[in-house]
C-alpha atoms as a PDB file:
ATOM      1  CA  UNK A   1     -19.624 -18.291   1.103  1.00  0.00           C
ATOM      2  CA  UNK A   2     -16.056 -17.397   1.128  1.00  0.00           C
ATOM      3  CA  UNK A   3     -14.130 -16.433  -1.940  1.00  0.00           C
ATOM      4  CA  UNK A   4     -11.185 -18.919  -2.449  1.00  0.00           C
ATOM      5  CA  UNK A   5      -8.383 -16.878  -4.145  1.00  0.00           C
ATOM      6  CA  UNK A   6      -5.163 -17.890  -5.467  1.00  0.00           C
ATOM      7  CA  UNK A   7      -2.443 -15.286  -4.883  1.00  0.00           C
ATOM      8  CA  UNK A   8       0.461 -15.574  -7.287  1.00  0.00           C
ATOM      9  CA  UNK A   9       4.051 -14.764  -5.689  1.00  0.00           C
ATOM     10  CA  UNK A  10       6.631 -13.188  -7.262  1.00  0.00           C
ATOM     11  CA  UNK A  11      10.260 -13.011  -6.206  1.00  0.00           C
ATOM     12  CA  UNK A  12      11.387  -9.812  -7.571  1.00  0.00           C
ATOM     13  CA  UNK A  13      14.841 -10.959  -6.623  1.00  0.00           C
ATOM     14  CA  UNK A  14      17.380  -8.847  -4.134  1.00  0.00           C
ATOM     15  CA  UNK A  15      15.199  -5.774  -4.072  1.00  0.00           C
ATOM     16  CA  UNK A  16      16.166  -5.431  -0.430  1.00  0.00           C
ATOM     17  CA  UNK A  17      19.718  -5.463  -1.178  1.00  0.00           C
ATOM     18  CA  UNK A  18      19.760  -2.644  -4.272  1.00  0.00           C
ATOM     19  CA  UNK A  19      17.311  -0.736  -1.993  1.00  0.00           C
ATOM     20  CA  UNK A  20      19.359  -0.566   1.386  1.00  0.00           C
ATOM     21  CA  UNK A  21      22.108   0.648  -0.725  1.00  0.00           C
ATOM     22  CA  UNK A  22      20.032   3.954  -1.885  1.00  0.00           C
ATOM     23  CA  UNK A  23      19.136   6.636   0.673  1.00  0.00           C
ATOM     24  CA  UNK A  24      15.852   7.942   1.515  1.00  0.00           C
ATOM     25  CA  UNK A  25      13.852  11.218   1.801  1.00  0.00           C
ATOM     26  CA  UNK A  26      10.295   9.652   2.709  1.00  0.00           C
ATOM     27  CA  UNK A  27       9.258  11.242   6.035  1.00  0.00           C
ATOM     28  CA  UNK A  28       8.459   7.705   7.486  1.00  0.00           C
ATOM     29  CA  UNK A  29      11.967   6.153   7.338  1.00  0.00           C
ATOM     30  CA  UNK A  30      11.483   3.307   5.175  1.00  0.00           C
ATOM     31  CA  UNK A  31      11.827   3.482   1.479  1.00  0.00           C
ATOM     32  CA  UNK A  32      11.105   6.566  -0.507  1.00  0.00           C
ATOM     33  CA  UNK A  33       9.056   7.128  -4.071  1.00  0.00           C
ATOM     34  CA  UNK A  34      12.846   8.100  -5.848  1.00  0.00           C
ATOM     35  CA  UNK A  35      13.639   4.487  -4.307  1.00  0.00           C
ATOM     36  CA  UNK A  36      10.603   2.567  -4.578  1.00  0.00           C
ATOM     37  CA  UNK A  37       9.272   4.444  -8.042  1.00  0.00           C
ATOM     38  CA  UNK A  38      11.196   1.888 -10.990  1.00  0.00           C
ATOM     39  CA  UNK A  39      10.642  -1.211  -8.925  1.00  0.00           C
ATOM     40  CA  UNK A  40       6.429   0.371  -8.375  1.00  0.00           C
ATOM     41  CA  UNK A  41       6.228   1.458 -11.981  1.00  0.00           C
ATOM     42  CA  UNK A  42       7.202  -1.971 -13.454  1.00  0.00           C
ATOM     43  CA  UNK A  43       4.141  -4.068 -12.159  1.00  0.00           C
ATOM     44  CA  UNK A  44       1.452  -1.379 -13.117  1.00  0.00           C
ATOM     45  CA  UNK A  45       0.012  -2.007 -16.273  1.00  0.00           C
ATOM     46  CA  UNK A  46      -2.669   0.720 -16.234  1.00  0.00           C
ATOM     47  CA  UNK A  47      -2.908   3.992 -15.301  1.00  0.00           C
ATOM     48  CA  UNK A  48      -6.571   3.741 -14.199  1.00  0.00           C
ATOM     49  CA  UNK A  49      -5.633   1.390 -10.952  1.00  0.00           C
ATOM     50  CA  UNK A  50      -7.792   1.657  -7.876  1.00  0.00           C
ATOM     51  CA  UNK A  51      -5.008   1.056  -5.182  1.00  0.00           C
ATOM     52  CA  UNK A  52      -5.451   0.776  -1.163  1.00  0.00           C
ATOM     53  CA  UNK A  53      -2.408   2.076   0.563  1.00  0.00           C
ATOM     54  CA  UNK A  54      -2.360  -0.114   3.515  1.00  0.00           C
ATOM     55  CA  UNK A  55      -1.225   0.997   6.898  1.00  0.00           C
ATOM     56  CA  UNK A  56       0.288   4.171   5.065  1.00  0.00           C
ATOM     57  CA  UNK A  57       1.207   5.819   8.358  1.00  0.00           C
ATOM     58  CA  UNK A  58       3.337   9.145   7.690  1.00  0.00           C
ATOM     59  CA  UNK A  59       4.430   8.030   3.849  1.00  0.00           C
ATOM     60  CA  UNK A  60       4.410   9.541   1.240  1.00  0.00           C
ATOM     61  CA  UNK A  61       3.485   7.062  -1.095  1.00  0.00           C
ATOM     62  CA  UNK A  62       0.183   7.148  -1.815  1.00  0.00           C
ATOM     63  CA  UNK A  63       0.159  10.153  -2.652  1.00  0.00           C
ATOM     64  CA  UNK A  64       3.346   9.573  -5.059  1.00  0.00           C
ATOM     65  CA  UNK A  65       1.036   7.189  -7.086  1.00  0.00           C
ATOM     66  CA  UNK A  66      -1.641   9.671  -6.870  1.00  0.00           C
ATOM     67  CA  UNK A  67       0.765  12.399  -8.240  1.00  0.00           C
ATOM     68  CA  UNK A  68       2.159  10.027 -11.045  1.00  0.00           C
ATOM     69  CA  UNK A  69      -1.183   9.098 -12.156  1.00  0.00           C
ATOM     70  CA  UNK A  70      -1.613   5.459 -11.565  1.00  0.00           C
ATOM     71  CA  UNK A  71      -5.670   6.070 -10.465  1.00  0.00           C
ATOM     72  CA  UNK A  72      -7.520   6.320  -7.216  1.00  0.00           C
ATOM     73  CA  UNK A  73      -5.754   5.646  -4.041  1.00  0.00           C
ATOM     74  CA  UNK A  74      -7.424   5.028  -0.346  1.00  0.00           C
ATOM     75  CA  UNK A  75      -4.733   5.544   1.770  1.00  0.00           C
ATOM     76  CA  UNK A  76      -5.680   3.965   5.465  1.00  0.00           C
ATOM     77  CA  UNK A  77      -3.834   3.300   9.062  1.00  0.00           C
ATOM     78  CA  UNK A  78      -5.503   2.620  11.948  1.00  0.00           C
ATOM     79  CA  UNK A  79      -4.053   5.617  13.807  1.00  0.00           C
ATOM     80  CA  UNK A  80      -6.204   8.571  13.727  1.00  0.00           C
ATOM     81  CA  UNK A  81      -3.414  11.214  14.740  1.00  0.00           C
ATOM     82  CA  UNK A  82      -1.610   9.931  11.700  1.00  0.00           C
ATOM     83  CA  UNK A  83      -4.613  10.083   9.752  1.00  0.00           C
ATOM     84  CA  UNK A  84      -5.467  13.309  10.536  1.00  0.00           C
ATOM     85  CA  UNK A  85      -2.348  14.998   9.944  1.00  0.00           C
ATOM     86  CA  UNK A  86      -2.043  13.311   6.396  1.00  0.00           C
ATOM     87  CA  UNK A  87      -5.174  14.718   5.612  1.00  0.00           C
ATOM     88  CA  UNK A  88      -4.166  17.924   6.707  1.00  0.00           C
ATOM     89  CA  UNK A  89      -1.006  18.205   4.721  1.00  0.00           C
ATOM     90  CA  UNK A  90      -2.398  16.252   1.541  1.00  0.00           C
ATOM     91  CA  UNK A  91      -4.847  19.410   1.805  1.00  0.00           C
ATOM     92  CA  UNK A  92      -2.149  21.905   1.867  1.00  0.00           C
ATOM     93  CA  UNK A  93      -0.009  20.236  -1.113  1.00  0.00           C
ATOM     94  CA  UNK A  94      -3.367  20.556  -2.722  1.00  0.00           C
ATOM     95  CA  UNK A  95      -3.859  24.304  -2.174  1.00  0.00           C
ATOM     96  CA  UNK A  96      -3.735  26.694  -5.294  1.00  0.00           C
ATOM     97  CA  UNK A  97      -4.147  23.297  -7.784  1.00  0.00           C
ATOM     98  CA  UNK A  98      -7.488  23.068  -7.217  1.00  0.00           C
ATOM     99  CA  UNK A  99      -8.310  23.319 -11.287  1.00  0.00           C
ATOM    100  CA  UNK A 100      -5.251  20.943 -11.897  1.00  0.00           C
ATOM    101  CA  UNK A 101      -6.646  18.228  -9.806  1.00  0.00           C
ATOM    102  CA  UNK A 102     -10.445  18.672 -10.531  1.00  0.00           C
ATOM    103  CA  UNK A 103     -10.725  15.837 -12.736  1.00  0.00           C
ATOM    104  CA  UNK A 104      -8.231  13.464 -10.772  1.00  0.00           C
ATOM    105  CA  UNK A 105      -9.356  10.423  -9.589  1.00  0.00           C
ATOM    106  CA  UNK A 106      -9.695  10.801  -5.645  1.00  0.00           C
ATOM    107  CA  UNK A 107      -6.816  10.231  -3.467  1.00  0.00           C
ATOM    108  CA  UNK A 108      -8.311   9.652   0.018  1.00  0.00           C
ATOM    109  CA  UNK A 109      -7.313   9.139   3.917  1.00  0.00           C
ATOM    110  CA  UNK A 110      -9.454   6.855   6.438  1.00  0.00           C
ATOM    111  CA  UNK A 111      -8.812   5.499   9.491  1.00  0.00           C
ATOM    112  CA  UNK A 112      -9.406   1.784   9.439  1.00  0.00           C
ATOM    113  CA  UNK A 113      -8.148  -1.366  10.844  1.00  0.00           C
ATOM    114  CA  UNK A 114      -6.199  -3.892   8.679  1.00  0.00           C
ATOM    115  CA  UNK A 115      -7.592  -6.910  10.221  1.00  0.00           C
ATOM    116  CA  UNK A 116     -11.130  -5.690   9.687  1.00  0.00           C
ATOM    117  CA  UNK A 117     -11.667  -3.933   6.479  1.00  0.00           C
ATOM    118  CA  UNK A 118     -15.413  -2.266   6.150  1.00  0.00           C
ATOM    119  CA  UNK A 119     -14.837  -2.538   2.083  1.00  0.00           C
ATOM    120  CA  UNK A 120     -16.509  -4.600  -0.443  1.00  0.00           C
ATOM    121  CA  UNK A 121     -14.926  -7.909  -1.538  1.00  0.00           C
ATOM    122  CA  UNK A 122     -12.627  -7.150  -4.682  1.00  0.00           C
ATOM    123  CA  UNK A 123     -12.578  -3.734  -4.534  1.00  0.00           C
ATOM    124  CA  UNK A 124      -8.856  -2.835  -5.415  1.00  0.00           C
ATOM    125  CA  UNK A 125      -6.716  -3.308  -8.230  1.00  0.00           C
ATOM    126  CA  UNK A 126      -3.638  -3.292  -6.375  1.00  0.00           C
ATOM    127  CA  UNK A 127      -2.583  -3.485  -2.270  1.00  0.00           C
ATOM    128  CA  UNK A 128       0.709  -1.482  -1.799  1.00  0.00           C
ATOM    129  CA  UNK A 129       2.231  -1.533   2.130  1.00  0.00           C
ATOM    130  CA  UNK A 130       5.784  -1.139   3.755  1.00  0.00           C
ATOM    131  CA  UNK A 131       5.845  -2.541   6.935  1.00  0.00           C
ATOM    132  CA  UNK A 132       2.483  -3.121   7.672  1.00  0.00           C
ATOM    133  CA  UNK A 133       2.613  -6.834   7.384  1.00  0.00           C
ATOM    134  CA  UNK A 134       5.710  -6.463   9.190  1.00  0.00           C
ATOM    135  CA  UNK A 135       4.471  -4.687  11.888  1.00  0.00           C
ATOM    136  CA  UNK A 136       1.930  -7.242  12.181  1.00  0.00           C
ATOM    137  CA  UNK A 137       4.107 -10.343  12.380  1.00  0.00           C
ATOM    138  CA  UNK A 138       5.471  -8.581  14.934  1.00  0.00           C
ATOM    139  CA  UNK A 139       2.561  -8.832  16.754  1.00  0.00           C
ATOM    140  CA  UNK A 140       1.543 -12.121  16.457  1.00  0.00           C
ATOM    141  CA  UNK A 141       0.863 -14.725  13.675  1.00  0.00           C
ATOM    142  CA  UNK A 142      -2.783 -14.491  14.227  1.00  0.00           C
ATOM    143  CA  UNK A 143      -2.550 -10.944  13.271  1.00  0.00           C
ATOM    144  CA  UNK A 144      -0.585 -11.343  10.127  1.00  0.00           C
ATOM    145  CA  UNK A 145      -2.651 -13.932   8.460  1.00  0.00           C
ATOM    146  CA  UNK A 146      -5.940 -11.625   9.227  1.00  0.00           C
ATOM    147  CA  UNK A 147      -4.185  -9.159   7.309  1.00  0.00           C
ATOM    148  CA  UNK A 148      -3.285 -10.762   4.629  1.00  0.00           C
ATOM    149  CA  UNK A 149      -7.189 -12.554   4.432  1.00  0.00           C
ATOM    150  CA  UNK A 150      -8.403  -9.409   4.450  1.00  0.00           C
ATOM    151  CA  UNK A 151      -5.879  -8.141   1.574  1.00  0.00           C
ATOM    152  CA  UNK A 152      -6.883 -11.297  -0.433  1.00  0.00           C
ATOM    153  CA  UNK A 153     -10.891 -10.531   0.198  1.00  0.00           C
ATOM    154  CA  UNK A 154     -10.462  -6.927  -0.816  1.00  0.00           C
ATOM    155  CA  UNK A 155      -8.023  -7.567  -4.086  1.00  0.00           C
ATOM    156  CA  UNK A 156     -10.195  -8.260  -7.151  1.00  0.00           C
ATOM    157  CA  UNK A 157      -9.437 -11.610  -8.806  1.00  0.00           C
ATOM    158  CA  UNK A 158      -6.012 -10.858 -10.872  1.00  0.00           C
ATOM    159  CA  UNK A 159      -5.256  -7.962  -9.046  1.00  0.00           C
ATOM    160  CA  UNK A 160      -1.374  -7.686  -7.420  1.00  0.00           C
ATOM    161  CA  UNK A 161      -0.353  -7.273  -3.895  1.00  0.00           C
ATOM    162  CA  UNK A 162       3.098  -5.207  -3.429  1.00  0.00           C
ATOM    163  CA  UNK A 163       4.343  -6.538  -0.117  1.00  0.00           C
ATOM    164  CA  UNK A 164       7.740  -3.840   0.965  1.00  0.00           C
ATOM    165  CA  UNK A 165       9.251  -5.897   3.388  1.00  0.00           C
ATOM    166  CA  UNK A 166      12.379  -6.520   5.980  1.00  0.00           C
ATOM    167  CA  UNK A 167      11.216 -10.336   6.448  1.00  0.00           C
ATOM    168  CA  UNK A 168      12.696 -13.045   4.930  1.00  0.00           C
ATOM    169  CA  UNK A 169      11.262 -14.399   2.127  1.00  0.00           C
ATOM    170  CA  UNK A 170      11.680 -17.965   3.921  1.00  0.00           C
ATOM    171  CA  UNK A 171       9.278 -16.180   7.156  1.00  0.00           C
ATOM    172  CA  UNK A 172       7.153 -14.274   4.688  1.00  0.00           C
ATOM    173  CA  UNK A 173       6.111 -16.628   1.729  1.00  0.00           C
ATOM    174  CA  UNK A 174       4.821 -19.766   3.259  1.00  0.00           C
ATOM    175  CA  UNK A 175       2.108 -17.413   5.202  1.00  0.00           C
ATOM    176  CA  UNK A 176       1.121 -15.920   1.855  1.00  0.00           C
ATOM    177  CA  UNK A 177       0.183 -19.365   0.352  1.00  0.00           C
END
């Protein structure tokens, strides 16, 4: 039986605009944590958030929320280079802090494919990706709605999507509903 789920959509307004203005230092090119951290913050209520990272690629972000404390964060792409090195580095920003981060909440990378998610229905508190649903629509529609199925199967019931986009909220928002 599949779970019907409504997802609510927020317009958070010309976040696109304030955030082309800014520049970045995120390794991947598109939006940074010193960009993307008071427009992030503002739609986490609690600090205790299991979040999935989607298509994280070379970003930074996960980890950012991680770092601030927002909870346990599964950081996944379907490229297992990209994957690999991530894991690699997270390891060596780890090194020396191993008594610091003891108690933390796990911040994990896997290699997985967003169209096909091997994770239990309602399993995350929040979905965070930049470009991934981009990338997708890029691809084909097909492609983008399997994404965003999959996003709605894994979210639990309440739980917030944070879609970074270039699309237009006109391509973007009738595919969401």
């Amino acid at each position: 039986e599949e779970k019907s789920q409504n997802l609510e959509i927020t317009n958070i307004g010309k976040i696109g605009m304030r955030i082309s203005m800014r520049k970045t230092k995120d390794t991947s090119g598109f939006f940074s944590w010193d960009v993307l951290q008071e427009i992030v913050e503002s739609y986490f209520e609690d600090h205790q958030s299991k979040i999935l990272h989607l298509g994280c690629g070379n970003s930074t972000l996960g980890e950012a929320l991680w770092w601030q404390g927002f909870g346990e964060v599964l950081n996944i792409d379907y490229a297992e280079s990209v994957i690999s090195h991530m894991r690699s580095r997270f390891r060596k920003s780890l090194e020396g802090m191993e008594e610091e981060v003891r108690d933390l909440p796990p911040c994990t990378y896997e290699v997985m494919d967003a169209t096909r998610l091997p994770i239990k229905p309602e399993s995350f508190d929040i979905i965070v990706e930049k470009g991934t649903l981009d990338a997708a629509m890029c691809n084909d529609e097909k492609t983008y709605l399997e994404c965003v199925k999959e996003c709605s199967r894994v979210l639990k019931r309440g739980g917030l999507l944070i879609s970074i986009t270039y699309g237009s909220e006109q391509q973007r928002l009738p595919l969401l509903n």
